[in-house]
Protein backbone atom coordinates (compact mmCIF):
# COMPACT_ATOMS: atom_id res chain seq x y z
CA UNK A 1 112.37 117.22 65.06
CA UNK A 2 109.86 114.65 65.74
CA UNK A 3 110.56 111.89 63.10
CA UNK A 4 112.81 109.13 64.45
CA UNK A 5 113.41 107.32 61.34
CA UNK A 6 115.70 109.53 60.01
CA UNK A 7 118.27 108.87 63.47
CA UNK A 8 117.78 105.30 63.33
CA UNK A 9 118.31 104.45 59.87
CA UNK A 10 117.86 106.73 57.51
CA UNK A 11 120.77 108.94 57.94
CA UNK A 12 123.42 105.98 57.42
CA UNK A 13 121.82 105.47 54.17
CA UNK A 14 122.46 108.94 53.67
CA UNK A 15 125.85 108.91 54.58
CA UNK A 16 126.86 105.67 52.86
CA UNK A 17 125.71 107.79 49.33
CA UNK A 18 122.18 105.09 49.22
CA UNK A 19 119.12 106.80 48.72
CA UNK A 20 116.54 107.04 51.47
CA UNK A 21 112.78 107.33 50.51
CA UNK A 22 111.65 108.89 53.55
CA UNK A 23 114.33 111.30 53.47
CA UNK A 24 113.35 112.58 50.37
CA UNK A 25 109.64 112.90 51.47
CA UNK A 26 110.14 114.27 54.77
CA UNK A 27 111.05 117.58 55.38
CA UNK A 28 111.83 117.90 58.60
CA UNK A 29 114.14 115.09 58.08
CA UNK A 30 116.04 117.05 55.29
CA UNK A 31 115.93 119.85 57.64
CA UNK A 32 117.86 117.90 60.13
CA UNK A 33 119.94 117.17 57.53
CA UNK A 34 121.20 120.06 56.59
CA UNK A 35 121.70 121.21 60.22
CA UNK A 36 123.79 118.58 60.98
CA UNK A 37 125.94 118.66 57.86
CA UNK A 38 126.41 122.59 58.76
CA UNK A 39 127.13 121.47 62.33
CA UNK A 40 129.92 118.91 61.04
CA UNK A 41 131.45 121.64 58.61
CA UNK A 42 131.57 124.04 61.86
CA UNK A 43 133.16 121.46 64.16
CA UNK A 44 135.87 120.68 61.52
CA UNK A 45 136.95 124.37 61.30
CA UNK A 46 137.48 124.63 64.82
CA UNK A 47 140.99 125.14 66.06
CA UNK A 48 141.87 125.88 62.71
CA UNK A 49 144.87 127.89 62.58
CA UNK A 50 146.55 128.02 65.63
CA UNK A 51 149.43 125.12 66.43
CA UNK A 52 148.40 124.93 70.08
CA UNK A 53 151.23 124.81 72.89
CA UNK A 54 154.69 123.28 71.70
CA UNK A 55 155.22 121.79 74.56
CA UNK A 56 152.52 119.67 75.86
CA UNK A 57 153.84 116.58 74.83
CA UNK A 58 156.89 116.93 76.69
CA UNK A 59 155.01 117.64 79.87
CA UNK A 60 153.41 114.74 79.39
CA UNK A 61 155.74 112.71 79.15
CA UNK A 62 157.81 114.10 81.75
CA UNK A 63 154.87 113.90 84.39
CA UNK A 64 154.31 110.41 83.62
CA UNK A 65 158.33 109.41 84.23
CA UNK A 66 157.64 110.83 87.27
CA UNK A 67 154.56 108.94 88.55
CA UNK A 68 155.07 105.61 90.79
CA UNK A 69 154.32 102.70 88.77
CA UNK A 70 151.43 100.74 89.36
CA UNK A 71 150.81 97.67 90.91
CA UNK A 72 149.85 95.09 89.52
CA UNK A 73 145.96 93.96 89.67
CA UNK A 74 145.10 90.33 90.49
């Protein structure tokens, strides 16, 4: 995509629900659009599904009990 208004302003308009003029007129801003809302609906699907390792937290925490404290900087 070649157009630039539709990253700098345009889609926040967009997004707030505002109408944008140029967005309406411009089709390779709608197109960009539309590939970004798909992109967005793909990205929220991921890891959907699976509960990911129980016990990570408690790793965590238990490696960080372990490490030396820091000193503090001046």
């Amino acid at each position: 995509m070649r157009c630039e208004r539709y990253w700098q302003d345009g889609i926040l308009q967009i997004e707030r629900g505002e109408t944008d003029p140029h967005h309406r007129a411009c089709l390779d801003c709608r197109r960009a659009h539309r590939e970004r809302e798909r992109l967005v609906r793909a990205l929220s699907g991921l890891g959907a599904g699976s509960s990911g390792d129980p016990g990570w937290q408690a790793r965590v925490w238990r490696r960080i009990a372990c490490e030396p404290a820091a000193w503090p900087r001046s």
